[in-house]
PDB file of N, CA and C in Angstrom:
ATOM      1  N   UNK A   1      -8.970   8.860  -2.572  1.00  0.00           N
ATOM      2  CA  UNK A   1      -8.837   7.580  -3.226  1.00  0.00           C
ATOM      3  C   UNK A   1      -9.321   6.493  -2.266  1.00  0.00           C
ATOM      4  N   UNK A   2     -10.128   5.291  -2.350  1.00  0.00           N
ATOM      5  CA  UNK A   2     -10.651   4.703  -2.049  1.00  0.00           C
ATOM      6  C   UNK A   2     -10.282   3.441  -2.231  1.00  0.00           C
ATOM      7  N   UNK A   3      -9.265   3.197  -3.154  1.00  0.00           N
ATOM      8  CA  UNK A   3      -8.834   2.080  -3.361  1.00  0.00           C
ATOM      9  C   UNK A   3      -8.105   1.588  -2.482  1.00  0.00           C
ATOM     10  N   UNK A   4      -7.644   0.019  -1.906  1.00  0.00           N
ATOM     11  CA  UNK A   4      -7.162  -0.628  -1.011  1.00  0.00           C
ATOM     12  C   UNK A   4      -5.549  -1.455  -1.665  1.00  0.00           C
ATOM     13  N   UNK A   5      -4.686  -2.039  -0.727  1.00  0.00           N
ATOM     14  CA  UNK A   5      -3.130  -2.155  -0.638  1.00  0.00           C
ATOM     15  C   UNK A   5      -3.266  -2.991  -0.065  1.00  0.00           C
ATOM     16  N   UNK A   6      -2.511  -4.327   0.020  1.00  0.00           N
ATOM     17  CA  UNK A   6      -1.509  -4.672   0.599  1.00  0.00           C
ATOM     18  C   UNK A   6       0.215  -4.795   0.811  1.00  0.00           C
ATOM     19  N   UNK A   7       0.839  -4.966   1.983  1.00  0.00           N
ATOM     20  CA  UNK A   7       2.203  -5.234   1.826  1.00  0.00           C
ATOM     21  C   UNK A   7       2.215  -6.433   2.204  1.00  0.00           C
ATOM     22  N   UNK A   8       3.123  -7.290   1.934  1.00  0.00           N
ATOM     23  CA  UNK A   8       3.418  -8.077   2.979  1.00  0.00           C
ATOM     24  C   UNK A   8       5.648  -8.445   2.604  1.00  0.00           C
ATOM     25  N   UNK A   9       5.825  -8.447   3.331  1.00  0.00           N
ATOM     26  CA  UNK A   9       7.028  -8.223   3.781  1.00  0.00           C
ATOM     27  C   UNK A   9       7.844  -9.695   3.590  1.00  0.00           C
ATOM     28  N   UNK A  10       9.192 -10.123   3.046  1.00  0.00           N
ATOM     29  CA  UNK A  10       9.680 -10.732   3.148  1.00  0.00           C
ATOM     30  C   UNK A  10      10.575 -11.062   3.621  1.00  0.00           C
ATOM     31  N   UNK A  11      11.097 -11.616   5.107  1.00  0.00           N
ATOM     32  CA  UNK A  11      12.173 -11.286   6.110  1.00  0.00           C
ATOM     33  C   UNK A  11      13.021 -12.375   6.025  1.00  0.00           C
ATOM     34  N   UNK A  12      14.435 -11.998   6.167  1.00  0.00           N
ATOM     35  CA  UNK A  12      15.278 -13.128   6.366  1.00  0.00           C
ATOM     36  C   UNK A  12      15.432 -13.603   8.130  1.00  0.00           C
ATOM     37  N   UNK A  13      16.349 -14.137   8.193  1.00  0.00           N
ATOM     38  CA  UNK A  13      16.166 -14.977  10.278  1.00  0.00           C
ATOM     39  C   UNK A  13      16.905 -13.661  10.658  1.00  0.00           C
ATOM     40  N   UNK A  14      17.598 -12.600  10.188  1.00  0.00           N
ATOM     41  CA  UNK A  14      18.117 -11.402  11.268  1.00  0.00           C
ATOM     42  C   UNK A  14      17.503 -10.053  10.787  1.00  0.00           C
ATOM     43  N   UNK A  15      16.056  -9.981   9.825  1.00  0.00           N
ATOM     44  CA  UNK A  15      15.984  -8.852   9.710  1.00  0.00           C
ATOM     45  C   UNK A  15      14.391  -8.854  11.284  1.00  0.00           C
ATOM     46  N   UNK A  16      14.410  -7.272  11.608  1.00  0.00           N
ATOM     47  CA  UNK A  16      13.413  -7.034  12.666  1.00  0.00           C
ATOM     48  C   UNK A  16      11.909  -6.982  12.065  1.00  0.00           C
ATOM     49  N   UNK A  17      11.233  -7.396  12.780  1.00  0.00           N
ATOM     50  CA  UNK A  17       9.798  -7.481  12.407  1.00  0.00           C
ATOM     51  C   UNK A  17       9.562  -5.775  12.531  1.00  0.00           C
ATOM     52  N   UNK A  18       9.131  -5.223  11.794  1.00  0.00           N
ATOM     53  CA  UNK A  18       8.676  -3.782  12.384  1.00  0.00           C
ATOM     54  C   UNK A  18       6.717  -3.460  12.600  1.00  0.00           C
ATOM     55  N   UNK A  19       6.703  -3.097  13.305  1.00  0.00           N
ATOM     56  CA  UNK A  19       5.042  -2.995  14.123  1.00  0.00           C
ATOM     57  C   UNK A  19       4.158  -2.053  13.167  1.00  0.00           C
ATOM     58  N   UNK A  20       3.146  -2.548  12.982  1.00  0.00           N
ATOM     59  CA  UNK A  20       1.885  -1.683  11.875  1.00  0.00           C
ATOM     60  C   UNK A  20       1.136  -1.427  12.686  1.00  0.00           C
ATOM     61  N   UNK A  21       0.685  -0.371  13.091  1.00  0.00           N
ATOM     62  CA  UNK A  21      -0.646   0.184  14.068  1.00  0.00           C
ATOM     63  C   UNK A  21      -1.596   0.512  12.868  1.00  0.00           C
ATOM     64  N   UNK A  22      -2.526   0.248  13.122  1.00  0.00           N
ATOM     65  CA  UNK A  22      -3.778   1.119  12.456  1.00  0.00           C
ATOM     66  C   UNK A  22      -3.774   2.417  12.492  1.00  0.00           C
ATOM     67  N   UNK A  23      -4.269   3.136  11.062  1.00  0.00           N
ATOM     68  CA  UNK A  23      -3.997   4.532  11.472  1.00  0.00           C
ATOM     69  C   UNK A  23      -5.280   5.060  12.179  1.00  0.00           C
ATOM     70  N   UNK A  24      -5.417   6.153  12.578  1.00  0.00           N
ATOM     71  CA  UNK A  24      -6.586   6.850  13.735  1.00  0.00           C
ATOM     72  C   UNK A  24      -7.565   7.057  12.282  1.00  0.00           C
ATOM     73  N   UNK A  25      -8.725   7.184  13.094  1.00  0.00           N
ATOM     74  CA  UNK A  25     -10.069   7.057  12.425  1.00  0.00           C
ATOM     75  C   UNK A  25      -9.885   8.791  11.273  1.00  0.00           C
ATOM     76  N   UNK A  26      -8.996   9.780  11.858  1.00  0.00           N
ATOM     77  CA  UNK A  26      -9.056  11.140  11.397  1.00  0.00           C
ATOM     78  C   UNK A  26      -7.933  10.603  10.135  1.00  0.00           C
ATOM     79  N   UNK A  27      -7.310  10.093   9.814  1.00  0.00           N
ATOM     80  CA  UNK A  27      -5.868   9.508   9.254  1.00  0.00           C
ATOM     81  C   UNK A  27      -6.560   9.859   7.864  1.00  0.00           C
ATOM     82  N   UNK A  28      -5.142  10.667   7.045  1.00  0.00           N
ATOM     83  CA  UNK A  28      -4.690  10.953   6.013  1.00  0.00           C
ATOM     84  C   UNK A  28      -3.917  11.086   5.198  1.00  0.00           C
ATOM     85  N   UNK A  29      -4.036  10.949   3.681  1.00  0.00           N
ATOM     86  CA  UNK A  29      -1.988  10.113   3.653  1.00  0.00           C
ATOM     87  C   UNK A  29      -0.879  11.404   4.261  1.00  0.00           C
ATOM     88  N   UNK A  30      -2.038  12.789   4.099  1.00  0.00           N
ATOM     89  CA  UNK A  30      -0.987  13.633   4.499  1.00  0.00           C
ATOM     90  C   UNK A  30      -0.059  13.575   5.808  1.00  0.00           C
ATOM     91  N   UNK A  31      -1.002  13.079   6.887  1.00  0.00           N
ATOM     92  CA  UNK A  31      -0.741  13.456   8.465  1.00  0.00           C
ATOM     93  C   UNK A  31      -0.259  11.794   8.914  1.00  0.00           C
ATOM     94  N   UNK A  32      -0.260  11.050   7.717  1.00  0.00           N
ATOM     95  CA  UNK A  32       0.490   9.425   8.608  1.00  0.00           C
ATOM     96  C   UNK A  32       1.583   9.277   7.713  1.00  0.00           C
ATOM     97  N   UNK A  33       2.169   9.921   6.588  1.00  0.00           N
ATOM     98  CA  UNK A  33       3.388   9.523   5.897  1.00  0.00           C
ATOM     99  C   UNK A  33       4.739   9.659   6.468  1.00  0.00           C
ATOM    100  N   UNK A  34       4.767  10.326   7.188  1.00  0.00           N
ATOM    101  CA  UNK A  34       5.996  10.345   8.032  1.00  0.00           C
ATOM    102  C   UNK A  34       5.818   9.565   9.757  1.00  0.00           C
ATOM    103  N   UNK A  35       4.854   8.541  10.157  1.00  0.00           N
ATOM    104  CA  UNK A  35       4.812   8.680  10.837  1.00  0.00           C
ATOM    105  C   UNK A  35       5.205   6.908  11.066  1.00  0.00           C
ATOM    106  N   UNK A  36       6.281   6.655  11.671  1.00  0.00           N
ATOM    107  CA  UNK A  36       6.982   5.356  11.721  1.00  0.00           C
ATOM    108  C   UNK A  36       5.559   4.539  12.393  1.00  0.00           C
ATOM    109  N   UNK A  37       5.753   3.403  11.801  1.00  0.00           N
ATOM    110  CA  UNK A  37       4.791   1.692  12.229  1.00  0.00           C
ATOM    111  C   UNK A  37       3.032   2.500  12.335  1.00  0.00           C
ATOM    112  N   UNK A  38       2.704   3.388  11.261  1.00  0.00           N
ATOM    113  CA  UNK A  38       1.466   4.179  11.068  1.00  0.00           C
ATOM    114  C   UNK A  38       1.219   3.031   9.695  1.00  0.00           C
ATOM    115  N   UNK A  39       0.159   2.479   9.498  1.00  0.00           N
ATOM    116  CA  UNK A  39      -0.225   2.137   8.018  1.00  0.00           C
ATOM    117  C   UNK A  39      -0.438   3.288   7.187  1.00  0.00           C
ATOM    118  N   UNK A  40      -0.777   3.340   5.992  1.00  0.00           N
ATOM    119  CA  UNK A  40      -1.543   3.738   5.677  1.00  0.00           C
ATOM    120  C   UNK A  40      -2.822   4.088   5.393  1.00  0.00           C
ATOM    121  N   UNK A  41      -3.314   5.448   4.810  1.00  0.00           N
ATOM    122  CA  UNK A  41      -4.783   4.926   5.390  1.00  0.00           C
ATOM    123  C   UNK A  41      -5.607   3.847   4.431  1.00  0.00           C
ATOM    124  N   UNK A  42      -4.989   3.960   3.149  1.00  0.00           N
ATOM    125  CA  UNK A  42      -5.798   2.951   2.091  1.00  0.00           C
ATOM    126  C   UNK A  42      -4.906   1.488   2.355  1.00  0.00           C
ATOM    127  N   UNK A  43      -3.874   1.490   3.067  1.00  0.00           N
ATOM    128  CA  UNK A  43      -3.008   0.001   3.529  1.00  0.00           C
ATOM    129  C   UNK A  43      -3.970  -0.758   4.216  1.00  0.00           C
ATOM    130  N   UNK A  44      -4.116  -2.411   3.673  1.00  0.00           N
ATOM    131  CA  UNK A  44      -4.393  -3.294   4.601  1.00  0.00           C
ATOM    132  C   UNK A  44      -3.643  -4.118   5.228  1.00  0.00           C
ATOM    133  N   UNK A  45      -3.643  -4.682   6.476  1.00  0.00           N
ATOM    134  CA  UNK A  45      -2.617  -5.666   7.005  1.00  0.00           C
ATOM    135  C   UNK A  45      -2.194  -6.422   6.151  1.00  0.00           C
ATOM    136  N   UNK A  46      -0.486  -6.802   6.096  1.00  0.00           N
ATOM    137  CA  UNK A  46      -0.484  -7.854   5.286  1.00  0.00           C
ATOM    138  C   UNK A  46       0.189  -8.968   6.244  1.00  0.00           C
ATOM    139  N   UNK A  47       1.093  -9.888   5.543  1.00  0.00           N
ATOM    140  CA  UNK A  47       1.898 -10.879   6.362  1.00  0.00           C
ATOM    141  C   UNK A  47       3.427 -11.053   6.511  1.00  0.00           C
ATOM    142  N   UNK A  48       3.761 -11.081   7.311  1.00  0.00           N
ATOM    143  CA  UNK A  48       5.330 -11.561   7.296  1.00  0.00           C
ATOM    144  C   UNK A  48       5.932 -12.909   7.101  1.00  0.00           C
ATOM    145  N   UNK A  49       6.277 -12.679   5.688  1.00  0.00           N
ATOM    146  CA  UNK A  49       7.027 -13.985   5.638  1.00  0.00           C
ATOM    147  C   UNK A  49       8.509 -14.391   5.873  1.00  0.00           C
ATOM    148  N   UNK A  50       8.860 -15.320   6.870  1.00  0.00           N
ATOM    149  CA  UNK A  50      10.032 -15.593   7.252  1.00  0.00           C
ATOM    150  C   UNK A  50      10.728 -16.825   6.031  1.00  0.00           C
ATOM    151  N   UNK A  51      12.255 -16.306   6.264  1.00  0.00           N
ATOM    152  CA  UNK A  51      12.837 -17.020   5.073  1.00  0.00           C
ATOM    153  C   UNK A  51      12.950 -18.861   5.834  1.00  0.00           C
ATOM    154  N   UNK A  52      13.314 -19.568   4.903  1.00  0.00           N
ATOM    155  CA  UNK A  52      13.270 -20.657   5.527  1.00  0.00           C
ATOM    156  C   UNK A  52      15.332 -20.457   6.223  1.00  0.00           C
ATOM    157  N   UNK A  53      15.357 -21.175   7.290  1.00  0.00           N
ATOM    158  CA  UNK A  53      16.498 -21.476   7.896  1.00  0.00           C
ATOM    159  C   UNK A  53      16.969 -22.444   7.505  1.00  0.00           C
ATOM    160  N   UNK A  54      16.940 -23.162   6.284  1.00  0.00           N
ATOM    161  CA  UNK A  54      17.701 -24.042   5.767  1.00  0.00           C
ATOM    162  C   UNK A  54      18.530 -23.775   4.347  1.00  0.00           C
ATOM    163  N   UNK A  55      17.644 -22.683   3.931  1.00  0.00           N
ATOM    164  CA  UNK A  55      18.424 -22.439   2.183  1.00  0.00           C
ATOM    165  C   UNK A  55      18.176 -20.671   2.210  1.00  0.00           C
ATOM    166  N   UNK A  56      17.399 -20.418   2.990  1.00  0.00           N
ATOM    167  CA  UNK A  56      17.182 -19.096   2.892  1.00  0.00           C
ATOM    168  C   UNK A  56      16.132 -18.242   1.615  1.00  0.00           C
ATOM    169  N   UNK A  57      15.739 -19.332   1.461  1.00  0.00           N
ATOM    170  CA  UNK A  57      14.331 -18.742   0.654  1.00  0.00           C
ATOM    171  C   UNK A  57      12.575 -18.608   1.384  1.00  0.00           C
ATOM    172  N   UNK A  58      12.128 -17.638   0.857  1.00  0.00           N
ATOM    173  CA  UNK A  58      10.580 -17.803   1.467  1.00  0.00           C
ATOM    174  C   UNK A  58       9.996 -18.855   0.399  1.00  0.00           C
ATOM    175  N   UNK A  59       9.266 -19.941   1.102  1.00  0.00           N
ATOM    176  CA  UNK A  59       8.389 -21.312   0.356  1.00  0.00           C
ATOM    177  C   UNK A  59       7.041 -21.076   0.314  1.00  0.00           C
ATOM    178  N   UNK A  60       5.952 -21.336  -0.497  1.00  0.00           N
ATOM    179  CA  UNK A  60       5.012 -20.946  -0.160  1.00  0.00           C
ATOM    180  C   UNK A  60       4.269 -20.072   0.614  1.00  0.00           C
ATOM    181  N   UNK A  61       4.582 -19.040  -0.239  1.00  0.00           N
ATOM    182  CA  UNK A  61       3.983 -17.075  -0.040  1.00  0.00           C
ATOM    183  C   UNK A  61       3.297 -17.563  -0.837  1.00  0.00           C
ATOM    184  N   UNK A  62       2.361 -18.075  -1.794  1.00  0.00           N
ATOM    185  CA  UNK A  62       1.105 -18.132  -2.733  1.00  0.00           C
ATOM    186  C   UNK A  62       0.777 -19.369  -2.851  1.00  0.00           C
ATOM    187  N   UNK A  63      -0.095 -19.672  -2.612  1.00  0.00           N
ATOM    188  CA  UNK A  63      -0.534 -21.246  -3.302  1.00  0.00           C
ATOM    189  C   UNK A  63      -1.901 -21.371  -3.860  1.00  0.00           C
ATOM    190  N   UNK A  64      -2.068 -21.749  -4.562  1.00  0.00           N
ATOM    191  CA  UNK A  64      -3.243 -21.404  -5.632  1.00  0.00           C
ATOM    192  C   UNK A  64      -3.886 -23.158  -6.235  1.00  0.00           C
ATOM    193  N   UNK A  65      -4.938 -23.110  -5.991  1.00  0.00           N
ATOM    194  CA  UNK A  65      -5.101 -24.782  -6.499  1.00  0.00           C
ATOM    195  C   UNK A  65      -6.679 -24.766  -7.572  1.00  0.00           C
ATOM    196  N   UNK A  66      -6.344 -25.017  -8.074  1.00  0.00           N
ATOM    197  CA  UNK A  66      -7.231 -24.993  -9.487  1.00  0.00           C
ATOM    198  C   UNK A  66      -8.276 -26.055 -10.003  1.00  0.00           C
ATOM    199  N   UNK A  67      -9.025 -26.401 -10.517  1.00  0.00           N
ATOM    200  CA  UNK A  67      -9.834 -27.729 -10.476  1.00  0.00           C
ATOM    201  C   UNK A  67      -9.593 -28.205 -11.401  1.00  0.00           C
ATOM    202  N   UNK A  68      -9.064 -29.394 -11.451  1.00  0.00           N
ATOM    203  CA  UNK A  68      -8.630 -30.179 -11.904  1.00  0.00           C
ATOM    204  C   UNK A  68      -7.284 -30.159 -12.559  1.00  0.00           C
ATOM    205  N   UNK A  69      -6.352 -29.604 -12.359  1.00  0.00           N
ATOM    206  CA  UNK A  69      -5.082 -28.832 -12.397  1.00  0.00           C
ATOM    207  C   UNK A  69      -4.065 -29.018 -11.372  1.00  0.00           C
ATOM    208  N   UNK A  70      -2.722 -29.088 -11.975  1.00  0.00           N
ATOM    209  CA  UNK A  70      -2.081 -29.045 -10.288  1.00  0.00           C
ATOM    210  C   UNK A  70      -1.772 -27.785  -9.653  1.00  0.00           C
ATOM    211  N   UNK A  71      -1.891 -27.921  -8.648  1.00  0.00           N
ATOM    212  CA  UNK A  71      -1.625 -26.564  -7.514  1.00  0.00           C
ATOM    213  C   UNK A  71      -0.318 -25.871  -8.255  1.00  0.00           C
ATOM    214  N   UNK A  72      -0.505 -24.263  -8.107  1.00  0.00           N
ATOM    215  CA  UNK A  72       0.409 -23.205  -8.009  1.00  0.00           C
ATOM    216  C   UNK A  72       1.067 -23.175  -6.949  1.00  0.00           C
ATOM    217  N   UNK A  73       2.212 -23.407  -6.662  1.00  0.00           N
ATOM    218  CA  UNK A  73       3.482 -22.811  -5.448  1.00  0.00           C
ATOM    219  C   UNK A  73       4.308 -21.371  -5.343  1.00  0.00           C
ATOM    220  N   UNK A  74       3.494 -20.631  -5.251  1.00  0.00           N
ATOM    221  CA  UNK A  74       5.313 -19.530  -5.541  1.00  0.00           C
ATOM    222  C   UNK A  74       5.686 -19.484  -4.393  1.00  0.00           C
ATOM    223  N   UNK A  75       7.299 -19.489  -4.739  1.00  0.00           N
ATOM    224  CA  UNK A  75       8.693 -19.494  -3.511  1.00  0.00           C
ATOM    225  C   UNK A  75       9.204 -18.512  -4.244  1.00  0.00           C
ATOM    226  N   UNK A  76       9.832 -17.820  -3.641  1.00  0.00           N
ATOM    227  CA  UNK A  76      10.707 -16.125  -3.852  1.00  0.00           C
ATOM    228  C   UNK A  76      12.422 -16.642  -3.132  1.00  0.00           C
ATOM    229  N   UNK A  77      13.053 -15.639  -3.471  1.00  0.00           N
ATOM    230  CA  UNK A  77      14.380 -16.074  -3.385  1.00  0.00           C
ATOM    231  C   UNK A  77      14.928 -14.498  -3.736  1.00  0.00           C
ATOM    232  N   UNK A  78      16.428 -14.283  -2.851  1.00  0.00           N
ATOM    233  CA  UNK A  78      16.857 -12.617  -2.741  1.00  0.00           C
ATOM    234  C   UNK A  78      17.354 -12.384  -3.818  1.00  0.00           C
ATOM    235  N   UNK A  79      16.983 -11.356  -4.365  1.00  0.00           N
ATOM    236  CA  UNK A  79      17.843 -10.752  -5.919  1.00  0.00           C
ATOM    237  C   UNK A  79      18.753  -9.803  -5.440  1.00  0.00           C
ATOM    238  N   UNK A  80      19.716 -10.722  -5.830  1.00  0.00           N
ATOM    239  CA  UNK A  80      21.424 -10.230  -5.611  1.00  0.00           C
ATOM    240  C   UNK A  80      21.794  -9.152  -6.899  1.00  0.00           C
ATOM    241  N   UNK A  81      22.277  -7.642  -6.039  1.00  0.00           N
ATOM    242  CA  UNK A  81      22.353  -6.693  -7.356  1.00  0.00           C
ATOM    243  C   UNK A  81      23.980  -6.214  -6.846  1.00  0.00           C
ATOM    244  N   UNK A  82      24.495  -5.695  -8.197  1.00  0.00           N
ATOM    245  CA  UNK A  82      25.636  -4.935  -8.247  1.00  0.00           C
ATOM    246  C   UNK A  82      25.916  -3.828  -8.053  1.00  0.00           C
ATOM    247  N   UNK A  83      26.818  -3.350  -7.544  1.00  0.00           N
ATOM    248  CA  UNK A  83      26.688  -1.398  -7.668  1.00  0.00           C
ATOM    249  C   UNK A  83      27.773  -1.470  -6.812  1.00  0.00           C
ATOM    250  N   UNK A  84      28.178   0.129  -6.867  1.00  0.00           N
ATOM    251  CA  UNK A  84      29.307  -0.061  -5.848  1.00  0.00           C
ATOM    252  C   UNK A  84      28.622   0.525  -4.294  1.00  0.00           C
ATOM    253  N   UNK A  85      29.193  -0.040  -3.239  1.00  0.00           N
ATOM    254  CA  UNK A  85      29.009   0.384  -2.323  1.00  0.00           C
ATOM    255  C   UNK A  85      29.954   1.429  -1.293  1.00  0.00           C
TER     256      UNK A  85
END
């Protein structure tokens, strides 16, 4: 498969950044899926977005501006789920 990915990650102020190496030029999904801070091989870098330290949302992860239109903003915010723990 040839097709391409991104991630990009949405962190609050105490979660850890975790490290993406490039995978080796031989890299296959077989031989990098278990293999911690390995991309994948069809993965491209993405970005880390940090939450803001004032309300705790990420602000502008997308912004999109259109001609003659007003600009797109998306801000993301944590979806709080139920279950038992």
């Amino acid at each position: 498969m040839n097709d391409k990915y991104v991630v990009h990650e949405l962190l609050s102020a105490t979660d850890t950044i975790t490290p993406c190496e490039a995978p080796s030029a031989d890299a296959t999904p077989a031989n990098t899926i278990f293999q911690q801070n390995v991309m994948h091989p069809n993965e491209v870098a993405g970005q880390n977005h940090m939450a803001s330290s004032e309300d705790g949302l990420w602000r502008s992860i997308s912004l999109v501006t259109l001609l003659d239109e007003p600009s797109i903003v998306v801000d993301a915010g944590p979806i709080h789920h139920r279950g038992t723990q």
